[in-house]
PDB file of N, CA and C in Angstrom:
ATOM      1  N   UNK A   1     -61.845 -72.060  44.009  1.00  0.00           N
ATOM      2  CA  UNK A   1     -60.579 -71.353  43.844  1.00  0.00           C
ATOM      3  C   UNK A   1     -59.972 -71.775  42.508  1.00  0.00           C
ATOM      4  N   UNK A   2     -59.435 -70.762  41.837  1.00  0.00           N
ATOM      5  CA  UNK A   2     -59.344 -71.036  40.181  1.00  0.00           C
ATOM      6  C   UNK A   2     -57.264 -71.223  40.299  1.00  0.00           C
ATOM      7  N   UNK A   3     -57.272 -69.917  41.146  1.00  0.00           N
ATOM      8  CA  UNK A   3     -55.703 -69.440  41.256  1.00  0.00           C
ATOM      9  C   UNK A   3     -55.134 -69.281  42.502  1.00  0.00           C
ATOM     10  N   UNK A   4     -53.974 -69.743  42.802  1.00  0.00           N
ATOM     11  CA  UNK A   4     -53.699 -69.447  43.778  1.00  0.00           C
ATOM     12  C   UNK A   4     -52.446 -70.520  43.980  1.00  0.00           C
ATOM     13  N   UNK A   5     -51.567 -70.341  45.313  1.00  0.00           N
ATOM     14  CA  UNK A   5     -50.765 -71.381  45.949  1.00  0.00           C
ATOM     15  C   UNK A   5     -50.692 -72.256  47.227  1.00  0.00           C
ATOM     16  N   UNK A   6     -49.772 -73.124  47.256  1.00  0.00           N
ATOM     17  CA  UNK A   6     -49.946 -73.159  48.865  1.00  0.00           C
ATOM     18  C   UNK A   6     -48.379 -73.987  49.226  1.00  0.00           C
ATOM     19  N   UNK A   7     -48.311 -73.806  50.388  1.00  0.00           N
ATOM     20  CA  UNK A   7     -47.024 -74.018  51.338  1.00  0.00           C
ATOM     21  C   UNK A   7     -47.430 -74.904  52.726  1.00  0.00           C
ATOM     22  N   UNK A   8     -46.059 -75.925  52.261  1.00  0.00           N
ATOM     23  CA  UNK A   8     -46.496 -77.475  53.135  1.00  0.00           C
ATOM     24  C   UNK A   8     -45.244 -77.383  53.757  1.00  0.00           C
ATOM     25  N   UNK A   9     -44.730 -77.707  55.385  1.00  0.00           N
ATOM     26  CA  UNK A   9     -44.017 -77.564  56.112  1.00  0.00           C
ATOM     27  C   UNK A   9     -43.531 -78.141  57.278  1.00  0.00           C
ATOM     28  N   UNK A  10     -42.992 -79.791  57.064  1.00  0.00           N
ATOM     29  CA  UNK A  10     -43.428 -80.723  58.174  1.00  0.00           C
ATOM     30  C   UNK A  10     -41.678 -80.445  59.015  1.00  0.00           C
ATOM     31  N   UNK A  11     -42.319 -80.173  60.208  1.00  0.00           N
ATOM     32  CA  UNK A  11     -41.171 -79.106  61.336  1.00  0.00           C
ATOM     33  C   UNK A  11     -40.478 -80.621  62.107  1.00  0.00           C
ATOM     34  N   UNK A  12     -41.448 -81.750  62.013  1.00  0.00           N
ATOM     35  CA  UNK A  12     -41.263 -82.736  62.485  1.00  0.00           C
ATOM     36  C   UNK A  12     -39.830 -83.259  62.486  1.00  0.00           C
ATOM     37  N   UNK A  13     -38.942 -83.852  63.608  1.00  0.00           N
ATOM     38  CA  UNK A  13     -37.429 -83.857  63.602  1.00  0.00           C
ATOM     39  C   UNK A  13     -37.126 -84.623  62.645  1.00  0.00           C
ATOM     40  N   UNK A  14     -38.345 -85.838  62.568  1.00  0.00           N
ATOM     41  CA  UNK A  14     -37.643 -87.232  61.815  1.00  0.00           C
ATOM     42  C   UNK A  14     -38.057 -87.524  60.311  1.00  0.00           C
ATOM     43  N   UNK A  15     -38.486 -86.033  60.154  1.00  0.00           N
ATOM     44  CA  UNK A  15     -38.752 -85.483  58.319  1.00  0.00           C
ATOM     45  C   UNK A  15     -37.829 -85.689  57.578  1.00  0.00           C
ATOM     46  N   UNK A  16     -37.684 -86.640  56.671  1.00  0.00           N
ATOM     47  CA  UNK A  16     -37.094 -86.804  55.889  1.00  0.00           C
ATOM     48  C   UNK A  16     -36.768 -85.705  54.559  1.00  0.00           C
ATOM     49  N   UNK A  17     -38.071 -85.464  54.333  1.00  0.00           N
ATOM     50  CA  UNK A  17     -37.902 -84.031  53.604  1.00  0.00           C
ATOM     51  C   UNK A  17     -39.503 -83.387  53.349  1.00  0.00           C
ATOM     52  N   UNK A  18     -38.768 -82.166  54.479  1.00  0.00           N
ATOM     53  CA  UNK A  18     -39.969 -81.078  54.829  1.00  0.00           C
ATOM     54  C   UNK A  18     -41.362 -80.963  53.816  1.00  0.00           C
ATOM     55  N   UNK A  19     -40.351 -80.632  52.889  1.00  0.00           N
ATOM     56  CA  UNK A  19     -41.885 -80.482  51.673  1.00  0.00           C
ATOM     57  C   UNK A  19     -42.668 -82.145  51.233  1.00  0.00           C
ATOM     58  N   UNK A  20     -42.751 -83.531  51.708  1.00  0.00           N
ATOM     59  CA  UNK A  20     -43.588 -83.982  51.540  1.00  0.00           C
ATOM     60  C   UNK A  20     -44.299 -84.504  52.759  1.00  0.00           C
ATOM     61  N   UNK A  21     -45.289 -84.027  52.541  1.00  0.00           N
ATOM     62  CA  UNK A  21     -46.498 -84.724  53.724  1.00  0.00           C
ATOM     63  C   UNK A  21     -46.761 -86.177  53.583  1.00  0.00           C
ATOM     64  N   UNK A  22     -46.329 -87.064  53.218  1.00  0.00           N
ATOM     65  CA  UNK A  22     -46.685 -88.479  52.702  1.00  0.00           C
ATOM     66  C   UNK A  22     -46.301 -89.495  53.909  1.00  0.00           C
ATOM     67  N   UNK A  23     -45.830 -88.674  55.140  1.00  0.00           N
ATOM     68  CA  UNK A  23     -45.361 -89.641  55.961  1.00  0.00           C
ATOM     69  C   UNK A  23     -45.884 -88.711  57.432  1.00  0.00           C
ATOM     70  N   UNK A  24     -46.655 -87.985  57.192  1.00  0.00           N
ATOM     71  CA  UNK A  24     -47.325 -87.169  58.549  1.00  0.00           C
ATOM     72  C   UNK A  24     -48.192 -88.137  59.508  1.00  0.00           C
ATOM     73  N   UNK A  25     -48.890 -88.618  59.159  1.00  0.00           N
ATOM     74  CA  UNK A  25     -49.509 -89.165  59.667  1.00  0.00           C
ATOM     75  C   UNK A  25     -48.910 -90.181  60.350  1.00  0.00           C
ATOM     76  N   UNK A  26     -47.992 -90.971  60.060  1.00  0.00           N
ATOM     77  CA  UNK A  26     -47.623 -92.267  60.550  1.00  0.00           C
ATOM     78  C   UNK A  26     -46.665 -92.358  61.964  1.00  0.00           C
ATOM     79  N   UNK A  27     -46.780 -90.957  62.287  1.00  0.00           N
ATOM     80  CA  UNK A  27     -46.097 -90.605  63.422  1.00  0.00           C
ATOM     81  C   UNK A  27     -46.992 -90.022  64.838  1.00  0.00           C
ATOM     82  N   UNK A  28     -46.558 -90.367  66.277  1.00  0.00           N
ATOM     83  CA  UNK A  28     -47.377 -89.936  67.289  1.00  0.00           C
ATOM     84  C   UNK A  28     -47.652 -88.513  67.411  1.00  0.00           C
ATOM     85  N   UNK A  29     -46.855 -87.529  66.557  1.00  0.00           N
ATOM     86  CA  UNK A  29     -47.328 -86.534  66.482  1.00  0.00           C
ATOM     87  C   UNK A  29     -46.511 -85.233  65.731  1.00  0.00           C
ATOM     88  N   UNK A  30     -47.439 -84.291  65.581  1.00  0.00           N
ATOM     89  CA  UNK A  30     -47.636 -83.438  64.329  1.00  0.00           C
ATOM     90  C   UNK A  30     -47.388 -82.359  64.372  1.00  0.00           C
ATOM     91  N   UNK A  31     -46.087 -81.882  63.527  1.00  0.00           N
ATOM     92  CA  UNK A  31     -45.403 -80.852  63.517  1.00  0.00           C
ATOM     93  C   UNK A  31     -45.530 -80.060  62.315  1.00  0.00           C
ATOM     94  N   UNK A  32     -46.237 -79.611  61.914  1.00  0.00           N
ATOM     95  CA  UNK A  32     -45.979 -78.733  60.710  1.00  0.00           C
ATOM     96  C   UNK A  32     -46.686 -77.460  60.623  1.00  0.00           C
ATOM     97  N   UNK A  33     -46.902 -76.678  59.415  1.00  0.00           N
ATOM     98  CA  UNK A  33     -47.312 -75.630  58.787  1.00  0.00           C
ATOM     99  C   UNK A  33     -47.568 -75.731  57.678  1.00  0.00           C
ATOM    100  N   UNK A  34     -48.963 -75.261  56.928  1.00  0.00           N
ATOM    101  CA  UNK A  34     -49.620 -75.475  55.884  1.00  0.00           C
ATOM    102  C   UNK A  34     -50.242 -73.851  55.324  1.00  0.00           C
ATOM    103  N   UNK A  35     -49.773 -73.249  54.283  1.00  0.00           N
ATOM    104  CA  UNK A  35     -50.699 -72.458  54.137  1.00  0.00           C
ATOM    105  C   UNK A  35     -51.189 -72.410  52.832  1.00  0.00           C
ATOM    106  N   UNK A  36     -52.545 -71.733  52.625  1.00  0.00           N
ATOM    107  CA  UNK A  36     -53.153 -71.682  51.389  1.00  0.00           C
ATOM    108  C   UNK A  36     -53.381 -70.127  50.873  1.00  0.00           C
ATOM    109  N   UNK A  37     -53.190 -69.905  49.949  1.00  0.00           N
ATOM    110  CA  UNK A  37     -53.419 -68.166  49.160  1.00  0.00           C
ATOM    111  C   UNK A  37     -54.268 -68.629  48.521  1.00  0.00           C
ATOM    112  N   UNK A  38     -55.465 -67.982  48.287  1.00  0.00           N
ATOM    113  CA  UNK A  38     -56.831 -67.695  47.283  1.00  0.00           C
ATOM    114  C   UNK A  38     -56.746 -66.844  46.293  1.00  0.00           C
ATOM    115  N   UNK A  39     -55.973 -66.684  45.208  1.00  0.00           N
ATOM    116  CA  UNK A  39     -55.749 -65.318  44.704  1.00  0.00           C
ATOM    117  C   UNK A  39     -56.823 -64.399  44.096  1.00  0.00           C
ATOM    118  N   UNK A  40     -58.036 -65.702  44.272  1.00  0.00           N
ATOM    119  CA  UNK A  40     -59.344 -65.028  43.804  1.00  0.00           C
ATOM    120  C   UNK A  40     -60.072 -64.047  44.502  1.00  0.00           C
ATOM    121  N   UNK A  41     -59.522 -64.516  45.758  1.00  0.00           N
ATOM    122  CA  UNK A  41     -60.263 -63.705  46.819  1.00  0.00           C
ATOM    123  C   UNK A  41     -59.107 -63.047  47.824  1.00  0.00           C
ATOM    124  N   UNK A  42     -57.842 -63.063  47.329  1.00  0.00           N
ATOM    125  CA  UNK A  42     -57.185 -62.358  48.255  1.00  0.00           C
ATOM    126  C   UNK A  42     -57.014 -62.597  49.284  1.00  0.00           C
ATOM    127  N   UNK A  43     -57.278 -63.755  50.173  1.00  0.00           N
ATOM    128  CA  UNK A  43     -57.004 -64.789  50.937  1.00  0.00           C
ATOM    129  C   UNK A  43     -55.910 -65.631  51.962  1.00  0.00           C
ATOM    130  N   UNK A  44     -55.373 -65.345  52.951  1.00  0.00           N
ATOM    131  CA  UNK A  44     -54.746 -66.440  53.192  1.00  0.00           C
ATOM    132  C   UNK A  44     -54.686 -67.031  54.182  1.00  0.00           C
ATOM    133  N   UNK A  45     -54.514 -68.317  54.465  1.00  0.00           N
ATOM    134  CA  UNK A  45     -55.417 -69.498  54.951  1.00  0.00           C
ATOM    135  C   UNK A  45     -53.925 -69.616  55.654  1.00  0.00           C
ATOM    136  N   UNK A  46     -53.614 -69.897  56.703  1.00  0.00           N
ATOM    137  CA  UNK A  46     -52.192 -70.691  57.625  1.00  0.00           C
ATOM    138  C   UNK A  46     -52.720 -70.894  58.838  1.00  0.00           C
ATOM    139  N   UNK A  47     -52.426 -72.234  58.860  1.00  0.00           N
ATOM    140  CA  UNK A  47     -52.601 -73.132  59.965  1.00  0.00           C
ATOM    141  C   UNK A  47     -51.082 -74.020  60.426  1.00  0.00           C
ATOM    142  N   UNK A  48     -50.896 -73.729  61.540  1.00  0.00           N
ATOM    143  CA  UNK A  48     -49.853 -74.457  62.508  1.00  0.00           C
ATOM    144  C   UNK A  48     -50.504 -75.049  63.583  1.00  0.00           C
ATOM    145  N   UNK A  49     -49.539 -76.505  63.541  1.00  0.00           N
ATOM    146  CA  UNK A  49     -50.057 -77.404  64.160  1.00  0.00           C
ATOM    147  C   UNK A  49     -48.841 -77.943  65.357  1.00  0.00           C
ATOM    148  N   UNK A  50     -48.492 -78.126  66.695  1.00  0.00           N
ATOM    149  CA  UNK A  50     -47.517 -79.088  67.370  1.00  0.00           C
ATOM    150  C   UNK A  50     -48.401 -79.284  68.196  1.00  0.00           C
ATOM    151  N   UNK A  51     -47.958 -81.077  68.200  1.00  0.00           N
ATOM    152  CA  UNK A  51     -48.663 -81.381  69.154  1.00  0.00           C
ATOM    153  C   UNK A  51     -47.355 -82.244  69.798  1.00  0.00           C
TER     154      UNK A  51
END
């Protein structure tokens, strides 16, 4: 993939701030939304996760 974007979305209550993932993991569990655009291929990739 040459071009394209993507969108990070942690829904999690005790998110400090939504747009960084740097603290996802360190929690019992996983609230967010991630998506990816391919603009090469016209593409788009979204995955949601609660657990």
């Amino acid at each position: 993939m040459e071009s394209g974007c993507y969108f990070f979305q942690d829904r999690h209550r005790e998110a400090e701030d939504p747009g960084d993932p740097s603290n996802l993991f360190s929690r019992n569990a996983y609230n967010f939304t991630a998506a990816l655009y391919d603009a090469g291929s016209e593409t788009l990739y979204y995955y949601e996760l609660d657990t």
